[in-house]
N, C-alpha and C. Protein backbone atom coordinates (compact mmCIF):
# COMPACT_ATOMS: atom_id res chain seq x y z
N UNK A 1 45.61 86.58 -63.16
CA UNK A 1 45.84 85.18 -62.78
C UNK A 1 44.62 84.67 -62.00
N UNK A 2 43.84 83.95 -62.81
CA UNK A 2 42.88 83.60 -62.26
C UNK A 2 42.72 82.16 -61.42
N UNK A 3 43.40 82.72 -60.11
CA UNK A 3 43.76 81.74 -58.79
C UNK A 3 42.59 81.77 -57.76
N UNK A 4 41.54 80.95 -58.19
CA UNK A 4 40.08 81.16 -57.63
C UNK A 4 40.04 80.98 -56.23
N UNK A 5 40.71 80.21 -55.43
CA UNK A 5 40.35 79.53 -53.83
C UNK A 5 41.89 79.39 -53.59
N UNK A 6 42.41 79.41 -52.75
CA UNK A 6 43.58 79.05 -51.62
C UNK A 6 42.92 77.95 -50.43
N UNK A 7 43.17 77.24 -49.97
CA UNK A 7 42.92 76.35 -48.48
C UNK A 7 43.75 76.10 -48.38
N UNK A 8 44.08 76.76 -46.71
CA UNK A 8 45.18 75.99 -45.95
C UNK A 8 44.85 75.25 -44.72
N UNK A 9 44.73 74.02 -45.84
CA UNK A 9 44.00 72.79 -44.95
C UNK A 9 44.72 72.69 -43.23
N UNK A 10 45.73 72.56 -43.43
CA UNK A 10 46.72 72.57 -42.18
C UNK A 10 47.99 73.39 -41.85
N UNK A 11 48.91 73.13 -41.40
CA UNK A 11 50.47 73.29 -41.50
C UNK A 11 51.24 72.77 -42.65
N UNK A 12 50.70 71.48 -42.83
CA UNK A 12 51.38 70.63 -44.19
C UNK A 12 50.64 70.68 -45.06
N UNK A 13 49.54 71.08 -45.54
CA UNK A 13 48.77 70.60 -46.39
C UNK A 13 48.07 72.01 -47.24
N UNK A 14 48.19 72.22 -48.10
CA UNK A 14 47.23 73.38 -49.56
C UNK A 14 46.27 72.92 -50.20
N UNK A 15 45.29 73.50 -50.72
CA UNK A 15 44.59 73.36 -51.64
C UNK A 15 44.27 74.75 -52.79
N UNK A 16 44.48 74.64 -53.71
CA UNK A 16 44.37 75.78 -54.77
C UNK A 16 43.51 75.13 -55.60
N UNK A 17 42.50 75.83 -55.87
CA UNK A 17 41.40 75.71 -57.21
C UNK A 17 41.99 76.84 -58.02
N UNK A 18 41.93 77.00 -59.08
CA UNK A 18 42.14 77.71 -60.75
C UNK A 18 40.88 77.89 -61.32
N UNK A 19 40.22 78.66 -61.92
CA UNK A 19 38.89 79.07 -62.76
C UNK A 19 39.47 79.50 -63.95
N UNK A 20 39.21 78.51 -65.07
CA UNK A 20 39.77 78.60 -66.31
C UNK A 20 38.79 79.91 -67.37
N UNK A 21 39.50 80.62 -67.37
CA UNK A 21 38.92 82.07 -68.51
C UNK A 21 40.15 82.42 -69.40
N UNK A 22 40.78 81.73 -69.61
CA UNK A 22 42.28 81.75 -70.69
C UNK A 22 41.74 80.98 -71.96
N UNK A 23 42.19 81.97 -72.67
CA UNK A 23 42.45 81.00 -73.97
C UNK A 23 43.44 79.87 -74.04
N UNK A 24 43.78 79.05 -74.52
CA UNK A 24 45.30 78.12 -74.64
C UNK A 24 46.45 78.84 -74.47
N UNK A 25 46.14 79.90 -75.85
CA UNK A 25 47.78 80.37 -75.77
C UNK A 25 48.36 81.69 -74.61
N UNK A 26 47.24 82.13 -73.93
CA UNK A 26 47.47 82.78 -72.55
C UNK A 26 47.98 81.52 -72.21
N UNK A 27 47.25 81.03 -71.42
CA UNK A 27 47.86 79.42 -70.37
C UNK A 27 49.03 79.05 -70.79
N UNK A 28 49.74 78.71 -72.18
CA UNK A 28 50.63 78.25 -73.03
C UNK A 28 51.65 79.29 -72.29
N UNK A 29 51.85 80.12 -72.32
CA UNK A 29 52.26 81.72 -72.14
C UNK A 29 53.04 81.47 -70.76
N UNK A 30 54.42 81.23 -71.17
CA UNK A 30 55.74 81.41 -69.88
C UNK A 30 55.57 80.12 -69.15
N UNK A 31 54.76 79.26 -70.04
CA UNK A 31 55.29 77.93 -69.86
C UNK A 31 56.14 76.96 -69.78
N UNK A 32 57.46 76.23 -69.62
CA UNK A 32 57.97 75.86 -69.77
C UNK A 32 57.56 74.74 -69.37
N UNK A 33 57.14 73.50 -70.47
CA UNK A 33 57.03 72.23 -70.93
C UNK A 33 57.90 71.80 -70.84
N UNK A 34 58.18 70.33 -70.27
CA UNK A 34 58.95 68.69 -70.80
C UNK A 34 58.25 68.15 -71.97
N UNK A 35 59.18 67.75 -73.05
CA UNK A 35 58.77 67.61 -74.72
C UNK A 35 57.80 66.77 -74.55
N UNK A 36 57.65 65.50 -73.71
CA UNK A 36 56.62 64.71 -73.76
C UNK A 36 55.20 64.88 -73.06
N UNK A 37 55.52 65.85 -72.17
CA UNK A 37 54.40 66.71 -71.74
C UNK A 37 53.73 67.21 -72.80
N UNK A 38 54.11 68.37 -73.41
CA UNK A 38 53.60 68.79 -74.93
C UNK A 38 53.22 67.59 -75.80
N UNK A 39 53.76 67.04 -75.69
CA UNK A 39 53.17 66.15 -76.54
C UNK A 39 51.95 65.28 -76.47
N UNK A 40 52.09 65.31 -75.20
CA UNK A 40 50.58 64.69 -74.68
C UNK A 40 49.18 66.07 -74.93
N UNK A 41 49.96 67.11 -74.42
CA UNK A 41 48.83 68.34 -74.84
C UNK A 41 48.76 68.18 -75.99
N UNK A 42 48.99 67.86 -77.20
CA UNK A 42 48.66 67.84 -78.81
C UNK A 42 47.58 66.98 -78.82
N UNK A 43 47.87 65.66 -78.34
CA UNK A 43 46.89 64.64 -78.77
C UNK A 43 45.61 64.79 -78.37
N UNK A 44 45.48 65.48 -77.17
CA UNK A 44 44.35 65.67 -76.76
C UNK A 44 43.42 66.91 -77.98
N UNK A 45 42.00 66.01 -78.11
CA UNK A 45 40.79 66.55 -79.04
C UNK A 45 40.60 67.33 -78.51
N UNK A 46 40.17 67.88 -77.18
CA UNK A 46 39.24 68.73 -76.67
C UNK A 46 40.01 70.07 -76.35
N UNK A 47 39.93 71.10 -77.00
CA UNK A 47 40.14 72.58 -75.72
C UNK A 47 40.55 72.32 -74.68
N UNK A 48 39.23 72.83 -74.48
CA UNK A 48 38.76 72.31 -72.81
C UNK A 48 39.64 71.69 -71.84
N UNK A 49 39.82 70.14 -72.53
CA UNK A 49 41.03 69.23 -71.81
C UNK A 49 42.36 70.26 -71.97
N UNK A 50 42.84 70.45 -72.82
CA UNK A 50 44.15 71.12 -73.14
C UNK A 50 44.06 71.87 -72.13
N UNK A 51 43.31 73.13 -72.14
CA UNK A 51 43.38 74.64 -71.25
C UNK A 51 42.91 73.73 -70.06
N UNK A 52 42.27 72.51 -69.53
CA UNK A 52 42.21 72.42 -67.86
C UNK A 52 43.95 71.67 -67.69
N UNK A 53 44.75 71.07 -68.49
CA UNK A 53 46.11 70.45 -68.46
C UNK A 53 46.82 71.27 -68.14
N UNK A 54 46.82 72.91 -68.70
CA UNK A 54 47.65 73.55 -68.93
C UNK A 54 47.26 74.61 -67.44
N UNK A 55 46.24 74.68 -67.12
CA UNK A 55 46.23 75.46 -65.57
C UNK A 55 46.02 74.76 -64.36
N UNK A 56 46.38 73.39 -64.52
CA UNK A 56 47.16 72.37 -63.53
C UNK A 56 48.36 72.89 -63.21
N UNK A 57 49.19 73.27 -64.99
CA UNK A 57 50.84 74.05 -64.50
C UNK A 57 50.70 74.53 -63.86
N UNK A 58 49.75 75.76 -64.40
CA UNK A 58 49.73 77.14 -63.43
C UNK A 58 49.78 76.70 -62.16
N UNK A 59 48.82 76.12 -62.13
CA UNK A 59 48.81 75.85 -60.22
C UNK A 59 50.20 75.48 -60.06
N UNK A 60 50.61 74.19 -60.74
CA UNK A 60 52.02 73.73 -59.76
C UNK A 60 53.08 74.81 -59.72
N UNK A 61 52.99 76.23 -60.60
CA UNK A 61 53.61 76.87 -60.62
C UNK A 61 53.22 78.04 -59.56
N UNK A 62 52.09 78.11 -59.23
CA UNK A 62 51.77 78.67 -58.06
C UNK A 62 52.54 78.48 -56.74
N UNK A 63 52.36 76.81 -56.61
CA UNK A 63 53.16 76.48 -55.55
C UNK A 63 54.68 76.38 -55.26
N UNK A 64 55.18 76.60 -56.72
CA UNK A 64 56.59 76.85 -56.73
C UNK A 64 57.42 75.76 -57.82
N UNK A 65 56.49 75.18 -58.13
CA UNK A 65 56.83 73.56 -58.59
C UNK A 65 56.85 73.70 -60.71
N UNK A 66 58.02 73.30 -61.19
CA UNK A 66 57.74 73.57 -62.56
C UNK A 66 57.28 72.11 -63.33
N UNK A 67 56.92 71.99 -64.33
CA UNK A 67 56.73 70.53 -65.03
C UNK A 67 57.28 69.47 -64.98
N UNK A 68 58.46 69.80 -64.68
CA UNK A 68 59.87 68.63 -64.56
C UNK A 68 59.76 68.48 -63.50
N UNK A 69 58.89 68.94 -62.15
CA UNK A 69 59.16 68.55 -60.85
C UNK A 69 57.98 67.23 -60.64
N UNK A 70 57.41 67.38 -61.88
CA UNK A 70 55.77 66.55 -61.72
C UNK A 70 56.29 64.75 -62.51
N UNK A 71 56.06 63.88 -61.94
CA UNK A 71 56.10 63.08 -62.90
C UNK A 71 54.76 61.44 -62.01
N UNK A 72 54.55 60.54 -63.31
CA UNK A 72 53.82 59.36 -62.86
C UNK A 72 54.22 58.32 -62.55
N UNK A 73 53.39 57.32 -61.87
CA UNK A 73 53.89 56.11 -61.40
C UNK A 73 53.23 55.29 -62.22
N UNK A 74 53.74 53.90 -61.94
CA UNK A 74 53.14 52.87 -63.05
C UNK A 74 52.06 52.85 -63.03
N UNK A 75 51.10 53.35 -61.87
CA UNK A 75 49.49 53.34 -61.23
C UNK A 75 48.94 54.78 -62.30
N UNK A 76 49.38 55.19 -62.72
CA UNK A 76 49.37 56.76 -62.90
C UNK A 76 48.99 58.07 -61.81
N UNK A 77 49.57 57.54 -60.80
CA UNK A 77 49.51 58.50 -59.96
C UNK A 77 50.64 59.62 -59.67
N UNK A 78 50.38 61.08 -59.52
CA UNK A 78 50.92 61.63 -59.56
C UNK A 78 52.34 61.63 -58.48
N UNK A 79 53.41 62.52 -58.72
CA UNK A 79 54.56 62.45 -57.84
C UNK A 79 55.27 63.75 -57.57
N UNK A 80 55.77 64.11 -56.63
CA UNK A 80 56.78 65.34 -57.12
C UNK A 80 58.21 65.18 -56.83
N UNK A 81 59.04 65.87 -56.98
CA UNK A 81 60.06 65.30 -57.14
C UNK A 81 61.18 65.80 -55.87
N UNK A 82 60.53 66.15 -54.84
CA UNK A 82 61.15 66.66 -53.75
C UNK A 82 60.39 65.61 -52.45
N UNK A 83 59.55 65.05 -52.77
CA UNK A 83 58.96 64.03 -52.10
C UNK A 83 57.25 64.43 -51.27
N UNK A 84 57.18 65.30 -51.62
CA UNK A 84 55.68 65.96 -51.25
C UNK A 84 54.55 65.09 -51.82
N UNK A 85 53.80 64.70 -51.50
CA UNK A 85 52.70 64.18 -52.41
C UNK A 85 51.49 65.22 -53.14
N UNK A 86 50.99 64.76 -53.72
CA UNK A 86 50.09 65.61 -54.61
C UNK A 86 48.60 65.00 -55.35
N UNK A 87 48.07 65.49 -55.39
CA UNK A 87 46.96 65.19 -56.02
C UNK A 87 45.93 66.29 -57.18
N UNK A 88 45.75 65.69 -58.29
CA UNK A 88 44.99 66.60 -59.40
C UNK A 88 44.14 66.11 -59.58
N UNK A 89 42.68 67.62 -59.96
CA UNK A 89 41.50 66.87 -60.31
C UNK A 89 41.72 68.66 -61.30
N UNK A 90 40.34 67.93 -62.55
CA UNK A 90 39.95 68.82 -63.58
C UNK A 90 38.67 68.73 -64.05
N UNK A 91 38.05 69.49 -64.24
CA UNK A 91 36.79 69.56 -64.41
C UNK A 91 35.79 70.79 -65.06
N UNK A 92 35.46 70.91 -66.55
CA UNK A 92 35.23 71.76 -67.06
C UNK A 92 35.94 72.93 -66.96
N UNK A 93 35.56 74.04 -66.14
CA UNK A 93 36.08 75.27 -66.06
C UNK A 93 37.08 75.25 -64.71
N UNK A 94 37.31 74.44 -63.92
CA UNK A 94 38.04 74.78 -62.91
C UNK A 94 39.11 73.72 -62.42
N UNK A 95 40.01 73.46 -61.98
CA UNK A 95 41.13 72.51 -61.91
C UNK A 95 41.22 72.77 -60.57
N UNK A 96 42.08 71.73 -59.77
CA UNK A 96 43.18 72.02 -58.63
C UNK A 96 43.97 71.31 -58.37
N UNK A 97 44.62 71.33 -57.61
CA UNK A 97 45.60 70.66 -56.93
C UNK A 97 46.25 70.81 -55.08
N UNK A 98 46.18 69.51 -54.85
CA UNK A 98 46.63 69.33 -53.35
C UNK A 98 47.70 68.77 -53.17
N UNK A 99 48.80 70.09 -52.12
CA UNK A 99 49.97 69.61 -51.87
C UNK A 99 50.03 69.43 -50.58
N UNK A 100 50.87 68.02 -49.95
CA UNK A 100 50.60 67.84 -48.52
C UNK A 100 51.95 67.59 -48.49
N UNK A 101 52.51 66.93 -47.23
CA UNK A 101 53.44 66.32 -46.44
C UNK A 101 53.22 64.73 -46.47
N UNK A 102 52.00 64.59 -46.57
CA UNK A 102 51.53 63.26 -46.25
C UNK A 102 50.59 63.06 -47.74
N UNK A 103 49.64 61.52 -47.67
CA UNK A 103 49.24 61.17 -48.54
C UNK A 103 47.46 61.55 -48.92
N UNK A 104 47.46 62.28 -49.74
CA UNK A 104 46.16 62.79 -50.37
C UNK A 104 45.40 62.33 -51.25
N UNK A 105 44.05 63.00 -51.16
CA UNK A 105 43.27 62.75 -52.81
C UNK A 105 43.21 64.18 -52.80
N UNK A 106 42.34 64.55 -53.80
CA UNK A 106 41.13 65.47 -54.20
C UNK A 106 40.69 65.07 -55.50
N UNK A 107 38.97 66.17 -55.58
CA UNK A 107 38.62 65.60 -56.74
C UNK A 107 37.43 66.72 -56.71
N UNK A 108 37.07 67.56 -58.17
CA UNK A 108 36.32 68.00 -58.65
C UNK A 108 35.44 67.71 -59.62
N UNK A 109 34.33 67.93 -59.01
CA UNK A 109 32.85 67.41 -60.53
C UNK A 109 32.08 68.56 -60.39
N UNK A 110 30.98 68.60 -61.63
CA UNK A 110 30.32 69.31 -61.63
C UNK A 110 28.83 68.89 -61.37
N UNK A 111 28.00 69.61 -60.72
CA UNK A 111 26.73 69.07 -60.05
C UNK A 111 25.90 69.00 -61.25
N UNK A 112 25.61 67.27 -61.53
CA UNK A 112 24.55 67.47 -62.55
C UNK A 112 23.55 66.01 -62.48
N UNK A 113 22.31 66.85 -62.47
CA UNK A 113 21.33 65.62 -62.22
C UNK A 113 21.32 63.96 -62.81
N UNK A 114 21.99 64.25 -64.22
CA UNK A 114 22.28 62.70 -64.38
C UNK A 114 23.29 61.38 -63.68
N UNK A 115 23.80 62.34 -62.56
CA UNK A 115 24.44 61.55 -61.24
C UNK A 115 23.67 60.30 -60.97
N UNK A 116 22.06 60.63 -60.83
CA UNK A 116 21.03 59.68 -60.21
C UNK A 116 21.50 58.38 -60.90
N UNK A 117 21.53 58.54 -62.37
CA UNK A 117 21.46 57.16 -63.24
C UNK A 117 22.87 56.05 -62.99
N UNK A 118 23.42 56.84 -62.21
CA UNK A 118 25.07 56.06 -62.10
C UNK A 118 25.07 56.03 -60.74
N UNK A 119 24.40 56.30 -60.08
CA UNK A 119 24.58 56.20 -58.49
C UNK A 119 24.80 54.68 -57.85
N UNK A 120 24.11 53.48 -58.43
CA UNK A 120 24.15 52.93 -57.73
C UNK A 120 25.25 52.17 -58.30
N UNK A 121 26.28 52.03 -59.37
CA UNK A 121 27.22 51.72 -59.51
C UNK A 121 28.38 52.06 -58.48
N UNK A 122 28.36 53.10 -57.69
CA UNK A 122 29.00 53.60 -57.03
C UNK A 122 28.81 53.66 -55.77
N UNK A 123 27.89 53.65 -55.01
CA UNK A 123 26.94 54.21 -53.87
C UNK A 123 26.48 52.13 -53.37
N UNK A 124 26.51 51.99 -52.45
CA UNK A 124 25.93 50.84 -51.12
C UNK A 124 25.70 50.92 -50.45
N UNK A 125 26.85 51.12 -49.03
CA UNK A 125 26.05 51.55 -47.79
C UNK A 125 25.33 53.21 -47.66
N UNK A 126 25.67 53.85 -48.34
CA UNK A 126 25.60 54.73 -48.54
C UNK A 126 23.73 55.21 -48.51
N UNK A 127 22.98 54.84 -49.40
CA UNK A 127 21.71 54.13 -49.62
C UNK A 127 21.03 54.32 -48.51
N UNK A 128 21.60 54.52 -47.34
CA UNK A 128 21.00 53.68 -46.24
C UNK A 128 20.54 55.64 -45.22
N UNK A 129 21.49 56.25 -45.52
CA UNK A 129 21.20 57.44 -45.25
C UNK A 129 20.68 58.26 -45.98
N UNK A 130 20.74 58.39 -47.70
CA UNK A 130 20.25 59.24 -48.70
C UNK A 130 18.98 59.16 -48.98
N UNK A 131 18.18 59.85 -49.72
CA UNK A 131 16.80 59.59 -49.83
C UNK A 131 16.74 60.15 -51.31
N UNK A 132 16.06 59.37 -52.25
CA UNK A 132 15.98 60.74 -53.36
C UNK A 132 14.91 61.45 -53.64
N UNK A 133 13.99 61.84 -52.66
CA UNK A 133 13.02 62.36 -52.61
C UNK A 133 13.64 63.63 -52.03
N UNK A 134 14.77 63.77 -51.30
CA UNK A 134 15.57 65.22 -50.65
C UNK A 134 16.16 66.16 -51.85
N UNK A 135 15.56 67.16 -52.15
CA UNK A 135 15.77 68.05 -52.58
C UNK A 135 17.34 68.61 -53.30
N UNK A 136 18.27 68.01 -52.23
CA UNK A 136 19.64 68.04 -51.84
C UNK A 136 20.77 66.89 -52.71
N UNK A 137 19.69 66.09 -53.17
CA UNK A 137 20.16 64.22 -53.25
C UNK A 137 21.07 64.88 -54.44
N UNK A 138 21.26 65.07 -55.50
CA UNK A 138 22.28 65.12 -56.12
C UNK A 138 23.10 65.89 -55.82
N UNK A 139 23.29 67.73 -55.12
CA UNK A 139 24.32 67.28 -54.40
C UNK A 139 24.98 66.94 -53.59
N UNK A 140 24.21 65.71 -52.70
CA UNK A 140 25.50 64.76 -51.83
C UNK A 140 25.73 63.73 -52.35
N UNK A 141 25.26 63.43 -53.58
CA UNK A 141 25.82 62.08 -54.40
C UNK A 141 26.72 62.99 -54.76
N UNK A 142 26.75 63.90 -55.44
CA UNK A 142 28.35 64.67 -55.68
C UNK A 142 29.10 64.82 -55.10
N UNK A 143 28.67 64.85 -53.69
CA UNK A 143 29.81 64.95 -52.67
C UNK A 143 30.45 63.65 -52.96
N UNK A 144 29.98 63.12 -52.53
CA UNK A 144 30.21 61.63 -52.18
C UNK A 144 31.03 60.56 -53.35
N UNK A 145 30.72 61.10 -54.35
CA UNK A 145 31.55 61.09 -55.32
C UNK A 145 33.14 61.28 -55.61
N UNK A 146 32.78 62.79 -55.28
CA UNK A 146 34.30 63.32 -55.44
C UNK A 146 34.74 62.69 -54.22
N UNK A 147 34.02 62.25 -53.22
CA UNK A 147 34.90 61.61 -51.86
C UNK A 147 35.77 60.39 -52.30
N UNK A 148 35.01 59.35 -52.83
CA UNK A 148 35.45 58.33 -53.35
C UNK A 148 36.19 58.05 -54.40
N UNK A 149 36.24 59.43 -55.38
CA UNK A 149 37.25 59.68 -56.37
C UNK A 149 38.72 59.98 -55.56
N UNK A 150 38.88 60.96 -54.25
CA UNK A 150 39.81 61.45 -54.13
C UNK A 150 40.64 60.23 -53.43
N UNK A 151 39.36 59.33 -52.34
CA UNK A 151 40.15 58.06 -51.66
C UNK A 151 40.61 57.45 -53.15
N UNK A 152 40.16 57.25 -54.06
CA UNK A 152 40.33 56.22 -55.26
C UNK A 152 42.05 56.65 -55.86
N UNK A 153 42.01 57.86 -55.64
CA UNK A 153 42.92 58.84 -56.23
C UNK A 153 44.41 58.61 -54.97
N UNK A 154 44.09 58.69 -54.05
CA UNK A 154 45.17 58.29 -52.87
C UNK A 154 45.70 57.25 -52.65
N UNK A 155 44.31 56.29 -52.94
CA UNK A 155 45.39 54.66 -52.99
C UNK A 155 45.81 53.99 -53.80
N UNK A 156 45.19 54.18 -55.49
CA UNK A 156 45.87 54.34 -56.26
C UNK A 156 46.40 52.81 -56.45
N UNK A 157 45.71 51.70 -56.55
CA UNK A 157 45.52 50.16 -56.63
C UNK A 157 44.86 49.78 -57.41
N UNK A 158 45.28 48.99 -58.71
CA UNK A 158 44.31 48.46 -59.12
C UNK A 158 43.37 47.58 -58.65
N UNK A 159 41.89 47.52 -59.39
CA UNK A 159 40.85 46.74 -58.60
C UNK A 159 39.83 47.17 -57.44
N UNK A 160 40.51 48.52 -56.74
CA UNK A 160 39.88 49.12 -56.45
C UNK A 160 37.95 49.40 -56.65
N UNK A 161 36.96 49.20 -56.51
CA UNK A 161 35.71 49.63 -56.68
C UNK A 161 35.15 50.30 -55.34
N UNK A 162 34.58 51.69 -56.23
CA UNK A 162 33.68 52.42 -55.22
C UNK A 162 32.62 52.03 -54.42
N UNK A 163 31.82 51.19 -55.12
CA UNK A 163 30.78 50.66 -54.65
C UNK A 163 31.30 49.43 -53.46
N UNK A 164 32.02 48.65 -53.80
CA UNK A 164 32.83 47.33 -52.80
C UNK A 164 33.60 47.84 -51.58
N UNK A 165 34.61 48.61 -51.74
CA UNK A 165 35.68 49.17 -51.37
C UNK A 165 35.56 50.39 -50.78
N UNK A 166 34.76 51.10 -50.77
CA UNK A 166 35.13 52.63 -50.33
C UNK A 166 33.14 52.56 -49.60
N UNK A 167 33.70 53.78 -48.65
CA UNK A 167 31.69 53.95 -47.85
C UNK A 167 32.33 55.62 -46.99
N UNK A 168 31.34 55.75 -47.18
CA UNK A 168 31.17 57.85 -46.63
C UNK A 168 30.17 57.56 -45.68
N UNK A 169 30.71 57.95 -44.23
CA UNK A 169 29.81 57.86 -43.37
C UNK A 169 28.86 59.43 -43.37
N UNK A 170 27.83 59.01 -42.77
CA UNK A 170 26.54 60.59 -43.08
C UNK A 170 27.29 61.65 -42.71
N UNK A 171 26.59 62.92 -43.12
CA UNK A 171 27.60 64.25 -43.25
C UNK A 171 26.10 65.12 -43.61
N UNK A 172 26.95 66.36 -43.08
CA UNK A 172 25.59 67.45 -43.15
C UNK A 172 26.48 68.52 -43.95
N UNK A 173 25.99 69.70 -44.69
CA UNK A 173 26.53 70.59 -45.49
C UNK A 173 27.46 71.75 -44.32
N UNK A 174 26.58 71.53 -43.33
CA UNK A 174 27.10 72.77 -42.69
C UNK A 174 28.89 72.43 -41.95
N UNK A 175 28.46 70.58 -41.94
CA UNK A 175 29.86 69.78 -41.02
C UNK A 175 31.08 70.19 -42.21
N UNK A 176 30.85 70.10 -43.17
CA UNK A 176 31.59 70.43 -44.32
C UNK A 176 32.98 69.27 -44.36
N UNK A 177 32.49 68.08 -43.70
CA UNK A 177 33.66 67.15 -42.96
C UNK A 177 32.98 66.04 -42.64
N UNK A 178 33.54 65.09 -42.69
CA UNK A 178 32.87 63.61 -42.62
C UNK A 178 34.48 62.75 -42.62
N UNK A 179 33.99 61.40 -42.27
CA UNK A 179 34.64 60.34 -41.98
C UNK A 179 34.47 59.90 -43.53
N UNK A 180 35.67 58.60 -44.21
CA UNK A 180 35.46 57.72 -45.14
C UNK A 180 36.23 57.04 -45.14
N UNK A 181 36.15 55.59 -45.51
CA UNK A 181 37.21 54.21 -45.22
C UNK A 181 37.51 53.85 -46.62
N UNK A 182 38.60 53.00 -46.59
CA UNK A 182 38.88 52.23 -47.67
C UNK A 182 38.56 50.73 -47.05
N UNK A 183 38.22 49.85 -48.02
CA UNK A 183 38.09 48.30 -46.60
C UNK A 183 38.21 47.54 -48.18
N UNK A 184 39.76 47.22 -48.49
CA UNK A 184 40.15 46.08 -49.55
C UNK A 184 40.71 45.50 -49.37
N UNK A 185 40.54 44.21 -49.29
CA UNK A 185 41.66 43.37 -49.15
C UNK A 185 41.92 43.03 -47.63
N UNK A 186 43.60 42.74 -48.11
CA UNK A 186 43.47 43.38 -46.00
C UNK A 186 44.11 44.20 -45.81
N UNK A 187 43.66 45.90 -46.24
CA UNK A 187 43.56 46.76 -45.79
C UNK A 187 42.31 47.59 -45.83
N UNK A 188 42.68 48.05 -44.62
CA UNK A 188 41.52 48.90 -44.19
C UNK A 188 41.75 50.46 -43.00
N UNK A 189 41.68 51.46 -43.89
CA UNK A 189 41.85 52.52 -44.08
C UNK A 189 40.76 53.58 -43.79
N UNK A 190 41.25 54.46 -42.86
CA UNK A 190 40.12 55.42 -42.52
C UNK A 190 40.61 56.78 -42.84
N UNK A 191 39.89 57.86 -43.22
CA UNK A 191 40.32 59.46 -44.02
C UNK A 191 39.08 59.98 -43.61
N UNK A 192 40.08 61.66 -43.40
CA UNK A 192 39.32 62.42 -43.42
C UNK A 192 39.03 63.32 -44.44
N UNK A 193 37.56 63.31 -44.46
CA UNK A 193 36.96 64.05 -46.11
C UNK A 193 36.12 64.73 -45.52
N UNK A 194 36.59 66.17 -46.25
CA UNK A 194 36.45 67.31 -46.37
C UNK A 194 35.88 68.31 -47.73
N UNK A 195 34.88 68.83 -47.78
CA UNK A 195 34.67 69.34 -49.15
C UNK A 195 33.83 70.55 -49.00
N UNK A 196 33.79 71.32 -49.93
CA UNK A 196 33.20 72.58 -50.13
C UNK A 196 32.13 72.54 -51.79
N UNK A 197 31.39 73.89 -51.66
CA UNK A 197 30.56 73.76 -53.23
C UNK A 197 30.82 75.13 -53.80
N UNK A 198 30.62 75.33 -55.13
CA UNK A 198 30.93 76.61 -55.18
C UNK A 198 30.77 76.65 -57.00
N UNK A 199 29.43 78.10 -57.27
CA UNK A 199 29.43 78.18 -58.84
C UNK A 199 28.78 76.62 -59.61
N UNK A 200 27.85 75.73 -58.71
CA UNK A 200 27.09 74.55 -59.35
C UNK A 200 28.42 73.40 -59.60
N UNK A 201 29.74 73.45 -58.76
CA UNK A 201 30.85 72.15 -58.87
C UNK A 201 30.89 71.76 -56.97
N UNK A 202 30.95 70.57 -57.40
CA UNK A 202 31.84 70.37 -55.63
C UNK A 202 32.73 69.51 -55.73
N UNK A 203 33.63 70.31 -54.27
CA UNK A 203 35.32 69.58 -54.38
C UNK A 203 35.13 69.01 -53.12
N UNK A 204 36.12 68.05 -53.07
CA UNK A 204 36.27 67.11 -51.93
C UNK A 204 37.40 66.71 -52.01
N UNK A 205 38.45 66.45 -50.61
CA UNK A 205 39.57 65.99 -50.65
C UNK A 205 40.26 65.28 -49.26
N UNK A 206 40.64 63.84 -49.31
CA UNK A 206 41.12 63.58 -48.00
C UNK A 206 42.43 63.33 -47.43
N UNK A 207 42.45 62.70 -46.46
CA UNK A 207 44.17 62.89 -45.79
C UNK A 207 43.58 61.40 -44.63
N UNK A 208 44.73 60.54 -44.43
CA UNK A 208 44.39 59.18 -43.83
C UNK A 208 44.77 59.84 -42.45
């Protein structure tokens, strides 16, 4: 069972990463699916997608939780069915999931230099601390990324934009922890984001 990372962020709060080395029909294997669940695994083209869908289970089955405990909101945000909140990210070879008490993101990417070309779709105040002459610059645009994916992922609003809406105050590798706001509308929202690197991916995940 390839259950790569455990974090126990707090008292209320988990984090489990998965490192996908299964074929489908391992993963498939003592599954028990909801029909429309499966059915969504069919349509999907890719492997890849399938086997990272299918060791999401695993995880929720790690934590105790079977398919029928998982369901979406009109936002498509995830739910469970005992009232815990949750959050999923997937990403090539490795998946996870965060179970709290309270309201979460997370979010996994993989570190890759063509970040630069999309940065500033995403990235504003941000700009103001980064340099891309630092050695480092793609990965804290990755960080920073998955930061704004996981806030994106927690509030879960349409209209939402990274670049408008969301800002990561400066952070050093070693703080492994930083401040980040939401500021839409009229709300305005402050989280703590937290992330690690590991094998050329970085994860990030926050809590308000």
């Amino acid at each position: 069972m390839p259950l790569y990372k455990t974090i126990p962020v707090d008292s209320q709060t988990i984090v489990k990463i998965w490192k996908i080395t299964e074929s489908f029909d391992e993963l498939r294997q003592d599954l028990k699916l909801k029909p429309e669940t499966l059915a969504r695994v069919k349509t999907m083209k890719s492997e890849i997608h399938q086997r990272g869908f299918l060791s999401v289970r695993k995880l929720l089955a790690s934590f105790g939780y079977a398919d029928e405990d998982l369901y979406y909101d009109a936002n498509g945000k995830p739910h469970l069915s005992d009232g815990k909140h949750i959050s999923i990210t997937h990403s090539f070879i490795f998946s996870g999931v965060i179970v709290s008490d309270n309201s979460v993101g997370i979010d996994i990417e993989k570190q890759r230099p063509k970040i630069r070309k999309i940065s500033k779709k995403f990235i504003d105040y941000e700009f103001q601390y980064l340099k891309e002459s630092d050695p480092t610059f793609v990965r804290k645009l990755t960080i920073i990324w998955c930061i704004k994916e996981s806030l994106y992922k927690q509030f879960a609003q349409p209209g939402l934009s990274f670049k408008q809406h969301t800002l990561v105050i400066p952070f050093t590798f070693e703080e492994k922890e930083t401040i980040s706001w939401i500021d839409y509308k009229a709300v305005k929202r402050r989280y703590r984001a937290s992330f690690f690197e590991f094998e050329g991916f970085s994860c990030a995940y926050v809590l308000q």
